[in-house]
PDB file of N, CA and C in Angstrom:
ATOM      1  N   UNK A   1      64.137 -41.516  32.305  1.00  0.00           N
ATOM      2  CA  UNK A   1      63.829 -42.742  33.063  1.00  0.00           C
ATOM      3  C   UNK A   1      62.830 -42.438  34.176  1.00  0.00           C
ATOM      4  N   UNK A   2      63.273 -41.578  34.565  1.00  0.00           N
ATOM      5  CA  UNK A   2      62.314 -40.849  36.423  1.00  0.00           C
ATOM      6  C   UNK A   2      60.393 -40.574  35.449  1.00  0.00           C
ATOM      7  N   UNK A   3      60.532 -40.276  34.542  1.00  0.00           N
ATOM      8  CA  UNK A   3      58.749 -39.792  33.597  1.00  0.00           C
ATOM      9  C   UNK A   3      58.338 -41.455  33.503  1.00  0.00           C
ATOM     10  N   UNK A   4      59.224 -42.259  32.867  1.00  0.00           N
ATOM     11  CA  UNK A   4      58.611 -43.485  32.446  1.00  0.00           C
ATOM     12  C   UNK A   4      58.296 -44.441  34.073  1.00  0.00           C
ATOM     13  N   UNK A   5      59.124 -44.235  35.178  1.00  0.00           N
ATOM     14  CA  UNK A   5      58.556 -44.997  36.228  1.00  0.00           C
ATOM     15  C   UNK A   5      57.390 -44.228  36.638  1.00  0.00           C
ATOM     16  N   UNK A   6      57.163 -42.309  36.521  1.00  0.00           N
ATOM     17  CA  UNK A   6      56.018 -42.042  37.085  1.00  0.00           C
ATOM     18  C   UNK A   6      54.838 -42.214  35.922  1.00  0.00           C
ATOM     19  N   UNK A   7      54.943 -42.617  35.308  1.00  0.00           N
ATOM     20  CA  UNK A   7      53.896 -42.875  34.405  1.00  0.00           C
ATOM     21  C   UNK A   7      53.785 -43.899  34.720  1.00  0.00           C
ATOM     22  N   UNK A   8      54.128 -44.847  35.318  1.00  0.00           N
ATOM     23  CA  UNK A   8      53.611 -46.410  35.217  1.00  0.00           C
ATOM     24  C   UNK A   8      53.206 -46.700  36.515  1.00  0.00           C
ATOM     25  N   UNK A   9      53.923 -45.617  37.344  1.00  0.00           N
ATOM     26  CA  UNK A   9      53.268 -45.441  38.980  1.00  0.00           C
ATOM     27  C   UNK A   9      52.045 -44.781  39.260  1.00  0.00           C
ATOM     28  N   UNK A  10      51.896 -43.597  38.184  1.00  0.00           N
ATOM     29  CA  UNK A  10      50.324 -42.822  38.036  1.00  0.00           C
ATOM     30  C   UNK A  10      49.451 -43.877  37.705  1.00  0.00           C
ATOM     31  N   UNK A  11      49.915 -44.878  36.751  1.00  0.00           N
ATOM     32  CA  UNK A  11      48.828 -45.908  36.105  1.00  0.00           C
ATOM     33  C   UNK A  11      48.505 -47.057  37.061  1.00  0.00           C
ATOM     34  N   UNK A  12      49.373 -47.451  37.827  1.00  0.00           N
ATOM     35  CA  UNK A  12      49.188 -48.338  38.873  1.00  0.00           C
ATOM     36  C   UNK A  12      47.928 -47.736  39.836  1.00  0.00           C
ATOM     37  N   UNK A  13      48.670 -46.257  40.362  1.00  0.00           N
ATOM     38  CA  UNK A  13      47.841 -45.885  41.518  1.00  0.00           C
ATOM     39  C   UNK A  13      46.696 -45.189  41.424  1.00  0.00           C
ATOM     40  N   UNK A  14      46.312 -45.318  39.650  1.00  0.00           N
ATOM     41  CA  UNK A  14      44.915 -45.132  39.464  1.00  0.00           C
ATOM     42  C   UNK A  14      43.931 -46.370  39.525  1.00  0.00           C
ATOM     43  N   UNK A  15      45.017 -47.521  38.845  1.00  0.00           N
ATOM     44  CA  UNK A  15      44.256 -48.991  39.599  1.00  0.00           C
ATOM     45  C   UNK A  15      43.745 -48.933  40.382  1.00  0.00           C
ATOM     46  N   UNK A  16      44.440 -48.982  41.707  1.00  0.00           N
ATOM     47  CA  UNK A  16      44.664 -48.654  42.811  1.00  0.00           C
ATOM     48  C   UNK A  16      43.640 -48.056  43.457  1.00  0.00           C
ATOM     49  N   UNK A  17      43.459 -46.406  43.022  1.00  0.00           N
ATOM     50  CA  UNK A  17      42.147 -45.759  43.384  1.00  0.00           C
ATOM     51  C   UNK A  17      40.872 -46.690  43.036  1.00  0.00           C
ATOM     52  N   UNK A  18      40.742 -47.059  41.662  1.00  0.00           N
ATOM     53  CA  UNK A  18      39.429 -47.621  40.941  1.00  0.00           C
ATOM     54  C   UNK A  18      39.476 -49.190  42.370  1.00  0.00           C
ATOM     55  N   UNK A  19      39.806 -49.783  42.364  1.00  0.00           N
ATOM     56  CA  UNK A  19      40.117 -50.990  43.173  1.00  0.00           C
ATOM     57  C   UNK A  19      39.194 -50.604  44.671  1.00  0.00           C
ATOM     58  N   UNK A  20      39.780 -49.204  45.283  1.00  0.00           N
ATOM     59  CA  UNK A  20      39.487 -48.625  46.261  1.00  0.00           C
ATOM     60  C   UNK A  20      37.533 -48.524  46.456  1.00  0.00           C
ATOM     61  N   UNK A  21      37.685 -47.959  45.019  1.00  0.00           N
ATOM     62  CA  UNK A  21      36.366 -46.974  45.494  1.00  0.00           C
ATOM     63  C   UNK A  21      35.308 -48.253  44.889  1.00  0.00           C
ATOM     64  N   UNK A  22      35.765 -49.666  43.955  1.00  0.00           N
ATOM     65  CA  UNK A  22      34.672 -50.986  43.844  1.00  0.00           C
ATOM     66  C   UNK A  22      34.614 -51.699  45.443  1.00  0.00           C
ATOM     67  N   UNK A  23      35.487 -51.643  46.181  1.00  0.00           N
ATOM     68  CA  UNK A  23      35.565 -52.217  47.377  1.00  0.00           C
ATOM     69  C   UNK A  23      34.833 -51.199  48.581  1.00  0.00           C
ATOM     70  N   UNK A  24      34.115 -50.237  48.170  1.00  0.00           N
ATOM     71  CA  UNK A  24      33.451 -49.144  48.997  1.00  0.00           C
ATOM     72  C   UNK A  24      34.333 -49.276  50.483  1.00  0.00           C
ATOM     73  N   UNK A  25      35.332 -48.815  50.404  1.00  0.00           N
ATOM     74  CA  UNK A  25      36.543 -48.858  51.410  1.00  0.00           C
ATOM     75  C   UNK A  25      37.291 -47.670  51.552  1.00  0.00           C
ATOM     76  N   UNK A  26      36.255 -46.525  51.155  1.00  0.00           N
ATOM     77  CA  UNK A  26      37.005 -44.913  51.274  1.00  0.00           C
ATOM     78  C   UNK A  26      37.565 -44.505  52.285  1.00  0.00           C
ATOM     79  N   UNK A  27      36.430 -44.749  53.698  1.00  0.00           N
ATOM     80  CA  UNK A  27      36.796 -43.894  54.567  1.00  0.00           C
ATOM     81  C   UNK A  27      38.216 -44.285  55.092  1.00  0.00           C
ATOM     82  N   UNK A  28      38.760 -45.783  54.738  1.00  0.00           N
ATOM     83  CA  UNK A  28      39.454 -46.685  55.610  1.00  0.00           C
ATOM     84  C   UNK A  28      40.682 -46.255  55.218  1.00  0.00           C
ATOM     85  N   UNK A  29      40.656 -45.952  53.835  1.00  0.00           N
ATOM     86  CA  UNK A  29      42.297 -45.959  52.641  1.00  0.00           C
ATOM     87  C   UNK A  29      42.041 -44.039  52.006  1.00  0.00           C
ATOM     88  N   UNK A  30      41.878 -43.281  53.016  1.00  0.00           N
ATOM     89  CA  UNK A  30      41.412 -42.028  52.321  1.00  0.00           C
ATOM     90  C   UNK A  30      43.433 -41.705  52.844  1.00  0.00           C
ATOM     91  N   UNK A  31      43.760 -41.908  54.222  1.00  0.00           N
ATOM     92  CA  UNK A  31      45.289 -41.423  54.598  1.00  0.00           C
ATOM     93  C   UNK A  31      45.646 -42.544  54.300  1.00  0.00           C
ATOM     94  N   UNK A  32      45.955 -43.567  53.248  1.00  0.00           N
ATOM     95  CA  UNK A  32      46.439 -44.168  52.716  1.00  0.00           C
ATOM     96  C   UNK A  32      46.877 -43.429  51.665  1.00  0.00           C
ATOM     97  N   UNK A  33      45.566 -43.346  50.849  1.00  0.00           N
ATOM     98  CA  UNK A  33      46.372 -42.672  49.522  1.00  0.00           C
ATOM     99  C   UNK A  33      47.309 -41.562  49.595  1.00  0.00           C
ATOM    100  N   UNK A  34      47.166 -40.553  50.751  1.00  0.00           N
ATOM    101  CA  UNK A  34      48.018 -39.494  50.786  1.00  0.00           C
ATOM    102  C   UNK A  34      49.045 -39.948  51.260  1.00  0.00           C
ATOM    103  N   UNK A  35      49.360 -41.066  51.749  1.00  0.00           N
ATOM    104  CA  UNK A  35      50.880 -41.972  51.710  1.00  0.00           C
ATOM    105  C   UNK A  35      51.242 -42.492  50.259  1.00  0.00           C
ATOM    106  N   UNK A  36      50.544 -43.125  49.737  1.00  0.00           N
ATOM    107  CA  UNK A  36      50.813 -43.839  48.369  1.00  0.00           C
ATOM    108  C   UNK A  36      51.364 -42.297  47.556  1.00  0.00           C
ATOM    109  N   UNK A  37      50.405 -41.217  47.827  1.00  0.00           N
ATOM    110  CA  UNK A  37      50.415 -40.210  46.272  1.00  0.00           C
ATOM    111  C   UNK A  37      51.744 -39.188  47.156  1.00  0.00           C
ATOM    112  N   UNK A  38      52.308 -39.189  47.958  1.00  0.00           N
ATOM    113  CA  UNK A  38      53.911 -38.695  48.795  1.00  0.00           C
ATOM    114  C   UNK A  38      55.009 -39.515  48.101  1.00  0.00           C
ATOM    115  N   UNK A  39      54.446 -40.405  48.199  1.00  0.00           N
ATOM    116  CA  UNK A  39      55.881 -41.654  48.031  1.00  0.00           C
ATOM    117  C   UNK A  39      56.019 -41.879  46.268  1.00  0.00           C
ATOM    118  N   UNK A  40      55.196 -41.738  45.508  1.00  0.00           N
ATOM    119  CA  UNK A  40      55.369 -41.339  44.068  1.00  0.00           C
ATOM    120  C   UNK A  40      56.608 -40.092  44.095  1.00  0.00           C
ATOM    121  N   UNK A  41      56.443 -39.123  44.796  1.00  0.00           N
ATOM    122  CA  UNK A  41      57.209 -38.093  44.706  1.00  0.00           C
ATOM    123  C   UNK A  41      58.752 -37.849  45.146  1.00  0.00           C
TER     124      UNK A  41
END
């Protein structure tokens, strides 16, 4: 069960990234993601 939510959480928070980097909004959500990619774990 714990593989099938991180697989669907990897797939989200690659959305997620792609979403990021069309909105040229790096510098803003760079210690974001290292919150988002902690909390997967």
């Amino acid at each position: 069960m714990d593989t099938l939510l991180w697989e669907t959480s990897w797939k989200n928070y690659m959305l997620y990234l792609g979403a990021i980097q069309s909105d040229e909004a790096e510098p803003a959500t760079e210690k974001m993601e290292v919150k988002d990619a902690s909390e997967l774990f």
